[in-house]
Protein backbone atom coordinates (compact mmCIF):
# COMPACT_ATOMS: atom_id res chain seq x y z
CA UNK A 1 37.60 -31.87 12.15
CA UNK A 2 37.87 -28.02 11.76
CA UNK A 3 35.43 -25.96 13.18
CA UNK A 4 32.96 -23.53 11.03
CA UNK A 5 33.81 -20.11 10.93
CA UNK A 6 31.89 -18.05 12.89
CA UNK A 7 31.73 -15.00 10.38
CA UNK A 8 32.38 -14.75 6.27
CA UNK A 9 34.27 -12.04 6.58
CA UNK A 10 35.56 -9.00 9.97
CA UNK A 11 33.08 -6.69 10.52
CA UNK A 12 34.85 -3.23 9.12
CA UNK A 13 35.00 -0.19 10.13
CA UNK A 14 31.31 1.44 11.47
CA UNK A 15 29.13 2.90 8.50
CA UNK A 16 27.10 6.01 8.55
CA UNK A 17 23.20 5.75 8.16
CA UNK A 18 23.92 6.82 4.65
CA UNK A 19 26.49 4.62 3.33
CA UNK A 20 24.76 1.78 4.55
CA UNK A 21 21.30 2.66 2.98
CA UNK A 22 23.62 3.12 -0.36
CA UNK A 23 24.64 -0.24 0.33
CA UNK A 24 21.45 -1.57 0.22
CA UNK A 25 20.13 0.67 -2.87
CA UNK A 26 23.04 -0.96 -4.36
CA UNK A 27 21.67 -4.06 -4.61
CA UNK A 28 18.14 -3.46 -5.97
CA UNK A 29 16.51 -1.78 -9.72
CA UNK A 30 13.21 -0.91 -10.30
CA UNK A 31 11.50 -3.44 -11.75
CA UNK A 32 10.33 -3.68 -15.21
CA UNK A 33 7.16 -1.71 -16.28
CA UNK A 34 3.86 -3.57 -17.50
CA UNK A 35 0.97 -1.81 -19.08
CA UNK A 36 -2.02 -2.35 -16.86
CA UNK A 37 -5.90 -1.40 -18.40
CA UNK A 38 -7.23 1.50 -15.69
CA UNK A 39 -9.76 -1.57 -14.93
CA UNK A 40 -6.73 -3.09 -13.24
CA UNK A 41 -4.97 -0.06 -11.77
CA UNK A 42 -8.01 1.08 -10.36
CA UNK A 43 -8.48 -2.31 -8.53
CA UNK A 44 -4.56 -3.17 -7.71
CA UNK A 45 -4.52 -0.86 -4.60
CA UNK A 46 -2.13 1.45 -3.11
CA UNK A 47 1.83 0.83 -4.07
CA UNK A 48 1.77 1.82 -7.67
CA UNK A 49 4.21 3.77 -9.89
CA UNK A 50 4.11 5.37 -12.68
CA UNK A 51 6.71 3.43 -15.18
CA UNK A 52 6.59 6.40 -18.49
CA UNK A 53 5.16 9.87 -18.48
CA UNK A 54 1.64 9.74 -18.54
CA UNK A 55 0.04 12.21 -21.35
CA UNK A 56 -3.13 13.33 -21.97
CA UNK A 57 -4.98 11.80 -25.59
CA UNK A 58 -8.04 13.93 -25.91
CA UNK A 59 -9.19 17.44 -24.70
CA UNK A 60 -11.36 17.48 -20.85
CA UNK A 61 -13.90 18.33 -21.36
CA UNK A 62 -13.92 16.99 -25.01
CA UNK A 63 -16.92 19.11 -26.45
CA UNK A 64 -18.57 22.77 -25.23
CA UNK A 65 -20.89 21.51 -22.25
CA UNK A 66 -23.11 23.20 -20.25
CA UNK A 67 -22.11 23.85 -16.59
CA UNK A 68 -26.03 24.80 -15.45
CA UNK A 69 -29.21 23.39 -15.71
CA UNK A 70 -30.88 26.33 -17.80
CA UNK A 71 -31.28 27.71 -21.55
CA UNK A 72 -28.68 27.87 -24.27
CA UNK A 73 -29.09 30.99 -25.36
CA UNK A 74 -26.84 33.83 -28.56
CA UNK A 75 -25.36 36.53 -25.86
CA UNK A 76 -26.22 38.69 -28.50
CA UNK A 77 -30.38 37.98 -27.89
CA UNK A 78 -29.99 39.36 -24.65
CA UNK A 79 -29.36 43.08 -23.93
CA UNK A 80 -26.13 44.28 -22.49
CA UNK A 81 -27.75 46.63 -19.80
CA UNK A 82 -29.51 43.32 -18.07
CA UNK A 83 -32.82 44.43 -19.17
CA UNK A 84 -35.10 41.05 -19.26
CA UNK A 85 -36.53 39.56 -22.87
CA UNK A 86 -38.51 36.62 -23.70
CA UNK A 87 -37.29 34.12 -26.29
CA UNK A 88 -39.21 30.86 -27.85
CA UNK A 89 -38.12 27.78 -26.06
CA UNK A 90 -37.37 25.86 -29.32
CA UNK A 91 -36.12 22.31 -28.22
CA UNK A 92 -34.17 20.39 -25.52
CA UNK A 93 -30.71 18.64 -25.11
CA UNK A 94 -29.79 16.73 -22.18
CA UNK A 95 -26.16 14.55 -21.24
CA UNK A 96 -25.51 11.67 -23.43
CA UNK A 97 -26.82 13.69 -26.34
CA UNK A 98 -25.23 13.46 -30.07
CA UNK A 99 -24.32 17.40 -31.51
CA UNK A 100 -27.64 18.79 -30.82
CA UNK A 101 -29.67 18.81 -33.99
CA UNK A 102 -31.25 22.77 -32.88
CA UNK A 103 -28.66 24.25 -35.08
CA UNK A 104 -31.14 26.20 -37.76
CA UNK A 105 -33.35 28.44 -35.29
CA UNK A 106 -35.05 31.51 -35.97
CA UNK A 107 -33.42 34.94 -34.05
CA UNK A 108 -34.08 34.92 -30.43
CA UNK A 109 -34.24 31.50 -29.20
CA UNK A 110 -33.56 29.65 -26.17
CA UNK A 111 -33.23 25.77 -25.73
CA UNK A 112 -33.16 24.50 -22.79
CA UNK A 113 -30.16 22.54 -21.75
CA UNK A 114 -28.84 20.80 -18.74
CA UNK A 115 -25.93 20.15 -17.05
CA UNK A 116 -23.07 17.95 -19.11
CA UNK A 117 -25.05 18.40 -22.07
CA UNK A 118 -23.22 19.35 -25.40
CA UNK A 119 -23.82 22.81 -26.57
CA UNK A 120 -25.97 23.69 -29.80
CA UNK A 121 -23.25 25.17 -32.12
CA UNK A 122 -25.07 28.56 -32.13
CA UNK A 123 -25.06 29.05 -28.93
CA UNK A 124 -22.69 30.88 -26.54
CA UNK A 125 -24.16 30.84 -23.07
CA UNK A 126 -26.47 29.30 -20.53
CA UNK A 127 -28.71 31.28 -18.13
CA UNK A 128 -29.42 29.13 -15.16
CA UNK A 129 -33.15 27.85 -14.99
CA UNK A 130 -33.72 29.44 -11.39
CA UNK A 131 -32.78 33.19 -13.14
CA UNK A 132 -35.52 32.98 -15.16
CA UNK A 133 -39.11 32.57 -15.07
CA UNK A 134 -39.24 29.03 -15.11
CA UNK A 135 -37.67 28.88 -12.05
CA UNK A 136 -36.73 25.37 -12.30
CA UNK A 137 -37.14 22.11 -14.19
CA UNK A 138 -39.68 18.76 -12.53
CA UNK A 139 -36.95 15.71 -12.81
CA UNK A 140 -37.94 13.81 -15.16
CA UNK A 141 -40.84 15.92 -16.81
CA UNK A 142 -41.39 16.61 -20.31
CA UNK A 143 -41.12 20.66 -21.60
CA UNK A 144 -44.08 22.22 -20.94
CA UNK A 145 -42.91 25.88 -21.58
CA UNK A 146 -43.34 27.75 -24.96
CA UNK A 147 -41.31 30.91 -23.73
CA UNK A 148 -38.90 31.93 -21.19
CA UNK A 149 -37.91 35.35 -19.70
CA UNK A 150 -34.56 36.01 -18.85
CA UNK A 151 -31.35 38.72 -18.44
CA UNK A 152 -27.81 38.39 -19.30
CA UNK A 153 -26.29 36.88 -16.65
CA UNK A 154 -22.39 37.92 -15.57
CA UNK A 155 -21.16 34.50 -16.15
CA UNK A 156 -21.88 32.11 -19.65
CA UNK A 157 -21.57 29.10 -17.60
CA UNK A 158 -20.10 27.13 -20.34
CA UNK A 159 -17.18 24.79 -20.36
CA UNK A 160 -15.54 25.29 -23.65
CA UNK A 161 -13.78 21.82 -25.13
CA UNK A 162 -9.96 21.68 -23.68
CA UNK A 163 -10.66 24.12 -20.88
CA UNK A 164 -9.21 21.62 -18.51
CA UNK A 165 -6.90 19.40 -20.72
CA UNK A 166 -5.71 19.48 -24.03
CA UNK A 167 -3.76 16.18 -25.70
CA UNK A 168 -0.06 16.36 -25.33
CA UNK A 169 -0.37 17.53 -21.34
CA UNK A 170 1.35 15.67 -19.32
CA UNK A 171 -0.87 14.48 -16.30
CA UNK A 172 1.97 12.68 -14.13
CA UNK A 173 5.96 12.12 -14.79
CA UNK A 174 7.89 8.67 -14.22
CA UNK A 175 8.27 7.80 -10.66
CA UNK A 176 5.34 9.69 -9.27
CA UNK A 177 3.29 7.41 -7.23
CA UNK A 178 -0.09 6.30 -8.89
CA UNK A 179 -3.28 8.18 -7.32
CA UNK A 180 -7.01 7.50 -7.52
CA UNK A 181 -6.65 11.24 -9.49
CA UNK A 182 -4.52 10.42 -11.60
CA UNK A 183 -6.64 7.20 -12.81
CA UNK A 184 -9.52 9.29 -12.93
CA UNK A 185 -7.81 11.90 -15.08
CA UNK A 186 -6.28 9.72 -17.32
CA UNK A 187 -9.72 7.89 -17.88
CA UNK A 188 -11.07 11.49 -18.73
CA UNK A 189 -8.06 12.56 -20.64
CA UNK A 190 -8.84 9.70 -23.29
CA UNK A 191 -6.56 6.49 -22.02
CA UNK A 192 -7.51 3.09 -21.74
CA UNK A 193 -4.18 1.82 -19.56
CA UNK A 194 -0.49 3.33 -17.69
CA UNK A 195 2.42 1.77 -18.34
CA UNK A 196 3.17 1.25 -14.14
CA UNK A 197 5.96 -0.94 -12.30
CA UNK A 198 4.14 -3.44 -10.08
CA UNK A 199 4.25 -3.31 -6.47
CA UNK A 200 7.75 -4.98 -5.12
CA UNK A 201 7.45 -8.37 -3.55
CA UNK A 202 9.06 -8.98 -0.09
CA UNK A 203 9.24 -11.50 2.38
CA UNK A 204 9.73 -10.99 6.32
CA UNK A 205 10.58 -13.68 8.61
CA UNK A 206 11.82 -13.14 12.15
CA UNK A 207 14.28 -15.62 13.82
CA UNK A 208 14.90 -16.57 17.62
CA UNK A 209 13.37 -19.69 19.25
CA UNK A 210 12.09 -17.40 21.72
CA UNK A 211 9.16 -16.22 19.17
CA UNK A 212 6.09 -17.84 19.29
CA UNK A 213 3.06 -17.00 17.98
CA UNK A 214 0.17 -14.96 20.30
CA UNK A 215 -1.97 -17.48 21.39
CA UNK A 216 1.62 -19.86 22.07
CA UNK A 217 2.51 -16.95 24.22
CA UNK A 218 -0.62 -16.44 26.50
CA UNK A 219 -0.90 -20.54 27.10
CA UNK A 220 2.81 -20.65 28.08
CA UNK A 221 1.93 -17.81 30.26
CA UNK A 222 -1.51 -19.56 31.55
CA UNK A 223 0.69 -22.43 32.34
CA UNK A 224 3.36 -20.45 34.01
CA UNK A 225 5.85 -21.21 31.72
CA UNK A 226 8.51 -18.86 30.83
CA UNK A 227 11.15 -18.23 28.04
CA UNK A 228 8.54 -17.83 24.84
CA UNK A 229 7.29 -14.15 24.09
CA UNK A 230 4.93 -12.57 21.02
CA UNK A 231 6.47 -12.95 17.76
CA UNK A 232 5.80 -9.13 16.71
CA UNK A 233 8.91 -8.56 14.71
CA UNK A 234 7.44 -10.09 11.80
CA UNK A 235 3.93 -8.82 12.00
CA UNK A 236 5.53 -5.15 12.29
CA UNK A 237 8.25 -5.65 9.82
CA UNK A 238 4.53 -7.41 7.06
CA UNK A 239 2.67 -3.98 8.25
CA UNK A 240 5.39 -1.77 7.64
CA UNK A 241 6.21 -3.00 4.03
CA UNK A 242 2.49 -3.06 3.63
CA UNK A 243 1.91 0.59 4.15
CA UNK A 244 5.12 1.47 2.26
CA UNK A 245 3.40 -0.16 -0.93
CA UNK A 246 4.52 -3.61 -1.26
CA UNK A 247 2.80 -7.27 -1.09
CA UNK A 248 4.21 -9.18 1.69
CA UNK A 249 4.53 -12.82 2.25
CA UNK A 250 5.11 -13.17 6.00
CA UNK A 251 7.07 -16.54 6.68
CA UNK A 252 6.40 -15.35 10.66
CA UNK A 253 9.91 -16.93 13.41
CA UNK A 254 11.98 -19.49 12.54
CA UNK A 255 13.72 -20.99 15.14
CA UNK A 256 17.89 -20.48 15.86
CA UNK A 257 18.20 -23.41 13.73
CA UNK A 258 20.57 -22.62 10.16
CA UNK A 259 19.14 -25.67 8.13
CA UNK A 260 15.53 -24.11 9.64
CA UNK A 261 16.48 -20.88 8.50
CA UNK A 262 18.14 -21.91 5.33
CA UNK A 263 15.18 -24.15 4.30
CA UNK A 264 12.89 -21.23 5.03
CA UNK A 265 14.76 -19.15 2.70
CA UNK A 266 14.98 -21.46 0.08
CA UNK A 267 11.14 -22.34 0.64
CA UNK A 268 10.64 -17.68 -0.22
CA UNK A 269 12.76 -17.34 -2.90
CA UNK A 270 11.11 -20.55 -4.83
CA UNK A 271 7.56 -19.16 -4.93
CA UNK A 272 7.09 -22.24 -2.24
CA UNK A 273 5.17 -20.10 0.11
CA UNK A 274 4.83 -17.27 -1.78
CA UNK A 275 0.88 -17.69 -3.06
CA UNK A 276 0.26 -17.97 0.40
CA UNK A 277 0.11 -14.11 1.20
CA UNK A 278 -1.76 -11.51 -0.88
CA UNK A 279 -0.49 -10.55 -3.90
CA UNK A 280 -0.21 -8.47 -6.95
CA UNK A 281 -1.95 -10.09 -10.04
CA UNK A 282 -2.36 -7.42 -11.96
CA UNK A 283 1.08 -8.38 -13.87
CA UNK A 284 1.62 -12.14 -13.17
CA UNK A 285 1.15 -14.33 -10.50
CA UNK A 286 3.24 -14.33 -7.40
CA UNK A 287 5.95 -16.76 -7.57
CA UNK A 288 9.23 -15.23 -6.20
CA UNK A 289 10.06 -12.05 -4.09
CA UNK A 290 11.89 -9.30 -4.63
CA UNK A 291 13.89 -8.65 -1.72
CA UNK A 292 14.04 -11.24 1.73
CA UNK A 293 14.10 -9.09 4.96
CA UNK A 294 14.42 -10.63 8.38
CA UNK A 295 14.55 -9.44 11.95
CA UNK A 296 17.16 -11.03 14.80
CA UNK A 297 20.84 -13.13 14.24
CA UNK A 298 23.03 -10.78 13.07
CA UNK A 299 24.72 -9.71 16.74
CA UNK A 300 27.31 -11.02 17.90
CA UNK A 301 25.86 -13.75 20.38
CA UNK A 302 26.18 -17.33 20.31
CA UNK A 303 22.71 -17.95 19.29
CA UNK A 304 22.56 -15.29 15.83
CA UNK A 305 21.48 -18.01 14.10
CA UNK A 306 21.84 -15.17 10.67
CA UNK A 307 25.42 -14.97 11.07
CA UNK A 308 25.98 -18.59 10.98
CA UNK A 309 24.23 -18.80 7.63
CA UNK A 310 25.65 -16.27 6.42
CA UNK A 311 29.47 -18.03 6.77
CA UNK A 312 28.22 -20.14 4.53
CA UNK A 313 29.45 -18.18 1.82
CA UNK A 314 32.58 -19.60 1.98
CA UNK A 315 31.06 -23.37 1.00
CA UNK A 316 31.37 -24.01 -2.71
CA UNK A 317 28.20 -23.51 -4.06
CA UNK A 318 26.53 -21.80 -1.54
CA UNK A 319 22.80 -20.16 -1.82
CA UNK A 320 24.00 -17.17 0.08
CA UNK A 321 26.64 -14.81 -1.75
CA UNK A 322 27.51 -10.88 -1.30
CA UNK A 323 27.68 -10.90 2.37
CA UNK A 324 28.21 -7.77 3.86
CA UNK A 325 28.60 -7.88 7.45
CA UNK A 326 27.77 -4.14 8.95
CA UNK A 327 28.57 -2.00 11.98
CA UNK A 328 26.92 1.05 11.66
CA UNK A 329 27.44 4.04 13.46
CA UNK A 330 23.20 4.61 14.49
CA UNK A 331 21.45 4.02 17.59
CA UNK A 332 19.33 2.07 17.42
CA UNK A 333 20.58 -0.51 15.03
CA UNK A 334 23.85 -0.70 14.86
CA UNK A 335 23.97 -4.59 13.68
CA UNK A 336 22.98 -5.00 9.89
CA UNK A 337 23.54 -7.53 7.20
CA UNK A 338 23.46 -7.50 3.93
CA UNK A 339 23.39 -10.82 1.12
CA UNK A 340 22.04 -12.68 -1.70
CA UNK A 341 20.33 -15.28 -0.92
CA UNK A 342 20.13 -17.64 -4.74
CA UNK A 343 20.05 -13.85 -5.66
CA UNK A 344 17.82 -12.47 -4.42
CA UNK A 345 18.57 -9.30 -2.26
CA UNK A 346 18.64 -10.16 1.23
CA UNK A 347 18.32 -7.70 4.33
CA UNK A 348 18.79 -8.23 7.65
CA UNK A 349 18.36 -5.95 10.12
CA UNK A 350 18.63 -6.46 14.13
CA UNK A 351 16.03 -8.65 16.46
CA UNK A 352 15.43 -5.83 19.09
CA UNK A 353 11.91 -4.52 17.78
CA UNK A 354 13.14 -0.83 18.20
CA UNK A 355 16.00 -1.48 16.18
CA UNK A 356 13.99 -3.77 13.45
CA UNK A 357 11.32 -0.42 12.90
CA UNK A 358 14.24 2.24 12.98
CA UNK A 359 16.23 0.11 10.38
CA UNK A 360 12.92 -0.65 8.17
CA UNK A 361 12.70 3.18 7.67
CA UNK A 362 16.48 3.79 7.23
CA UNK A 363 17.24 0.90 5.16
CA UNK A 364 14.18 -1.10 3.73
CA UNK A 365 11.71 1.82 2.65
CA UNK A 366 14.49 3.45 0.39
CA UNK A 367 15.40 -0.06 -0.63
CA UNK A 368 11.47 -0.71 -2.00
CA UNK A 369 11.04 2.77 -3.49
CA UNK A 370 13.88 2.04 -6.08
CA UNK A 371 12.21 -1.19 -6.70
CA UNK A 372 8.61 0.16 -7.35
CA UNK A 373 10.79 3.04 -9.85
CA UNK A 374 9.96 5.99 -7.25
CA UNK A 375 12.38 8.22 -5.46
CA UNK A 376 13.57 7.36 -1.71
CA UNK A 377 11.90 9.05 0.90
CA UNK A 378 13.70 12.08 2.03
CA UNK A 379 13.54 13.73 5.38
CA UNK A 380 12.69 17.08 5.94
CA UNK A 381 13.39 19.74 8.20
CA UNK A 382 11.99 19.97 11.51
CA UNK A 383 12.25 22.14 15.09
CA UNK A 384 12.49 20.80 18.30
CA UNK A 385 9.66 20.94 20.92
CA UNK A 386 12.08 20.13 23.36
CA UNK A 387 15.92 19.30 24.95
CA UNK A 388 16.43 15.73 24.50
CA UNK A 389 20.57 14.00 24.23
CA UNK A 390 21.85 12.10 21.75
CA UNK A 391 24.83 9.59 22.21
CA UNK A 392 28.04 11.01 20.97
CA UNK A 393 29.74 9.53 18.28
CA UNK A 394 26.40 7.90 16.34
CA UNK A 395 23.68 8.80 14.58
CA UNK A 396 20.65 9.07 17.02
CA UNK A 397 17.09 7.82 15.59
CA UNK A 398 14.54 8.64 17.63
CA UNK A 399 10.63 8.57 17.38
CA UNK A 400 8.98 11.81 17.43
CA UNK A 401 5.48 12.84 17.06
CA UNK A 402 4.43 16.28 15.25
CA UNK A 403 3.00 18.83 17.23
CA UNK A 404 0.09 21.22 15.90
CA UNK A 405 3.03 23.89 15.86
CA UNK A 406 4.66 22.05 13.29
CA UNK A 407 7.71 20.58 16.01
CA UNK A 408 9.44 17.58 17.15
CA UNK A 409 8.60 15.99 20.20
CA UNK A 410 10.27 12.73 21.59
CA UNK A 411 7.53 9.48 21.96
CA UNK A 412 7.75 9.01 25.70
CA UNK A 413 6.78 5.26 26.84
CA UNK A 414 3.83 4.37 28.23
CA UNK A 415 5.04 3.62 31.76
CA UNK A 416 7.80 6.24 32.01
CA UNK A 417 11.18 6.39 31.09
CA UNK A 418 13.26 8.41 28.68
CA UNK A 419 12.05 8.86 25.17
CA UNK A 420 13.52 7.70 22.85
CA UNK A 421 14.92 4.31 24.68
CA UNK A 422 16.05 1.29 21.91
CA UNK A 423 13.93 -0.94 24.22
CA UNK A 424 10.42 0.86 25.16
CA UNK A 425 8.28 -0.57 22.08
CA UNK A 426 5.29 1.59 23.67
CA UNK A 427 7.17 4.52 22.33
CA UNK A 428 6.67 3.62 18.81
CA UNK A 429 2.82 4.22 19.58
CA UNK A 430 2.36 8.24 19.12
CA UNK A 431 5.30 8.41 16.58
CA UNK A 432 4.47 9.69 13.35
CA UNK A 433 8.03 10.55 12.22
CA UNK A 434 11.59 9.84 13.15
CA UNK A 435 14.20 12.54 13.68
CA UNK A 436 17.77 12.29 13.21
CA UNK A 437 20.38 13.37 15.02
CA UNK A 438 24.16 13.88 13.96
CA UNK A 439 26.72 11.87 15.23
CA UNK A 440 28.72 15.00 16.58
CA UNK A 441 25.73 16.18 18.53
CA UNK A 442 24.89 15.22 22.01
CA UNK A 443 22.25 17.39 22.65
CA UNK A 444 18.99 18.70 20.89
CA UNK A 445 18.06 22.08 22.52
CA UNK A 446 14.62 23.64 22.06
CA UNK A 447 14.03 25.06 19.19
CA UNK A 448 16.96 23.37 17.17
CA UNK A 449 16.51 22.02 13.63
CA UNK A 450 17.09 18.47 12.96
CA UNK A 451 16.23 15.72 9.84
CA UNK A 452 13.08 14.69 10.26
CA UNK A 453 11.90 11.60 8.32
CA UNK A 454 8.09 11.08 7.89
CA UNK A 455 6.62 7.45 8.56
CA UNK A 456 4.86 5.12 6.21
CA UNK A 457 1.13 5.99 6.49
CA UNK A 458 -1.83 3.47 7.44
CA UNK A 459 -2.06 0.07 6.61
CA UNK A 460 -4.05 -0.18 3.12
């Protein structure tokens, strides 16, 4: 009997951060645009992209409107030096009004008018009710005035038609993120629906048999038992896909165990446990993912349970194909994998929770902007608050928080230690952004710039 290999292929030469994340952009597309009503965008949550330029149908506002409650009013009834006149009040037109039927008036007339209501066609301006002697109108009461007194005011306080928007404008571009805004714009501007790409579907799964869930872990530890801790890998890896924009169906550990892993895999990418998790159903309902991400295996121990699937590959008609086996040059992280699993994109990243949130960021955010059709997150540039080193030869990730100045600082633990450490989780807790630091620098001084890349906001 021969043995199994341990590994499809050798591991090649280290990677850069970048040419691993264009490894895995390699292996996605945005997914195909569906026209959703604004009924539907409005209620499909955050995660949204625009699919084709969105452009405006009809004028905002769409007719001359008042902006005051007050009296339409011909700027040429009132005098130019402010001196006051009284005019007939001659009718009323309030919102939700047709064209106002005032339009044959004798000279000098006022009518009062309030706020969102259409403009008589003779009329040019609107003095505010509390600048004239009315002072101002009872809710709800009926006219009661037969004459008004009143100045030219500075301002007409009248929204012409198109003021705002005009057809043809183009209210958001392909790839821009949809925005409570935008829907409310594009309801204004005239459209009944966007043409959007729906949110990307992923599934996270951790592996080790050393993950159990919460409550598993504080009985084992009531009973004194040791060798089981908190499964958080896959409740961080669910959150963090959830507050980049995507529906998550959380499979939670699976056990170092390849026909456990393998029939959890199989179980994701055949809708199996797909409906189980929230989902987008604005477009169809769930029945497959997108992308498979999992946390753990892919070291070099005897127990990476990923690895051992992964040399499957080699088995005719295996489930798992374009295996990429990864050093890359980062720390944390420096384990990755990359595969189909019955084709659908597959990334694994390493089981040290540190390492699993750095290479989410790095390597999984990019990979689900291209498949909701936006751009990749892109770091920025940011200053030091302080000296911190960086391991020569690889690219340093480290979590930082922003300061009111606008700098960098390193997340310290919560029980001392170095910040920055691939093992203090507590470090993760103030971060709001993690800088990176090239692989020829050892050292950060005060004051120097680095890339800064800004984390996925709160949970939605």
């Amino acid at each position: 009997m021969t043995s199994r290999p341990v590994d499809p292929a050798p591991v090649p030469a280290p990677r850069t951060i970048a040419e691993h994340a264009a490894a895995v952009l390699a292996r996605v597309a945005p997914l195909p645009a569906v026209e959703l009503g604004l009924v539907d965008v409005a209620s499909a949550g955050p995660g949204l992209v625009v699919a084709r330029d969105v452009v405006a149908a009809a004028a905002v506002p769409p007719f001359d409107h008042a902006a005051m409650d007050g009296y339409a009013v011909r700027l040429a009834d009132l005098p130019d030096d402010g001196t006051p006149v009284t005019l007939p009040v001659t009718g009323e037109v309030r919102p939700g009004a047709a064209t106002p039927a005032v339009g044959v008036i004798s000279q000098r007339a006022a009518v009062r008018i309030m706020t969102g209501a259409p403009m008589p066609a003779w009329a040019d301006a609107v003095v505010p009710v509390e600048r004239t002697s009315t002072g101002r109108f009872l809710a709800g009461g009926a006219q009661t005035e037969q004459d008004v007194t009143m100045s030219r005011q500075a301002r007409t306080h009248v929204r012409a038609a198109g003021e705002d928007l005009r057809p043809g404008d183009v209210l958001a571009r392909a790839g821009e993120p949809v925005t409570p805004a935008l829907v409310a714009v594009a309801a204004a501007a005239g459209l009944a629906a966007l043409h959007v790409r729906r949110r990307p579907r992923v599934a996270v799964l951790s592996t080790g048999s050393e993950l159990v869930s919460a409550d598993a872990a504080r009985l084992a530890q009531a009973s004194g038992a040791t060798g089981s801790v908190p499964d958080s890998n896959s409740l961080m890896l669910a959150a963090l896909a959830r507050a980049a924009g995507a529906d998550v169906v959380r499979v939670g550990a699976v056990p170092d165990d390849a026909h456990a892993l393998t029939a959890a895999l199989d179980h994701v990418v055949s809708g199996l446990l797909a409906p189980s998790q929230g989902q987008n159903r604005a477009n169809s309902p769930l029945t497959t993912v997108d992308l498979v991400v999992t946390s753990g295996g892919v070291s070099a121990g005897a127990s990476d349970v990923v690895r051992e699937v992964l040399a499957g590959v080699a088995e005719p008609g295996s489930p798992v194909t374009d295996v990429e086996l990864a050093s890359v040059a980062m720390r944390p992280g420096k384990p990755q994998a990359l595969a189909r699993w019955r084709g659908v994109p597959w990334v694994a990243v390493p089981g040290n929770p540190v390492s699993a949130f750095v290479s989410f960021a790095m390597f999984v955010q990019p990979a689900l902007a291209r498949l909701a059709g936006a751009p990749p997150p892109r770091p920025r540039t940011g200053r030091a608050a302080a000296a911190w080193t960086s391991p020569p030869g690889r690219e340093q990730v480290l979590a930082v928080r922003t300061l009111g100045s606008g700098e960098v600082a390193p997340c310290a633990p919560l029980h001392g230690g170095a910040g920055g450490a691939a093992h203090h989780l507590s470090a993760l807790l103030a971060a709001d952004a993690l800088a990176v630091v090239a692989a020829d620098v050892e050292k950060v001084a005060a004051g120097d710039e680095v890339a800064v890349l800004d984390l996925p906001g709160r949970l939605a």
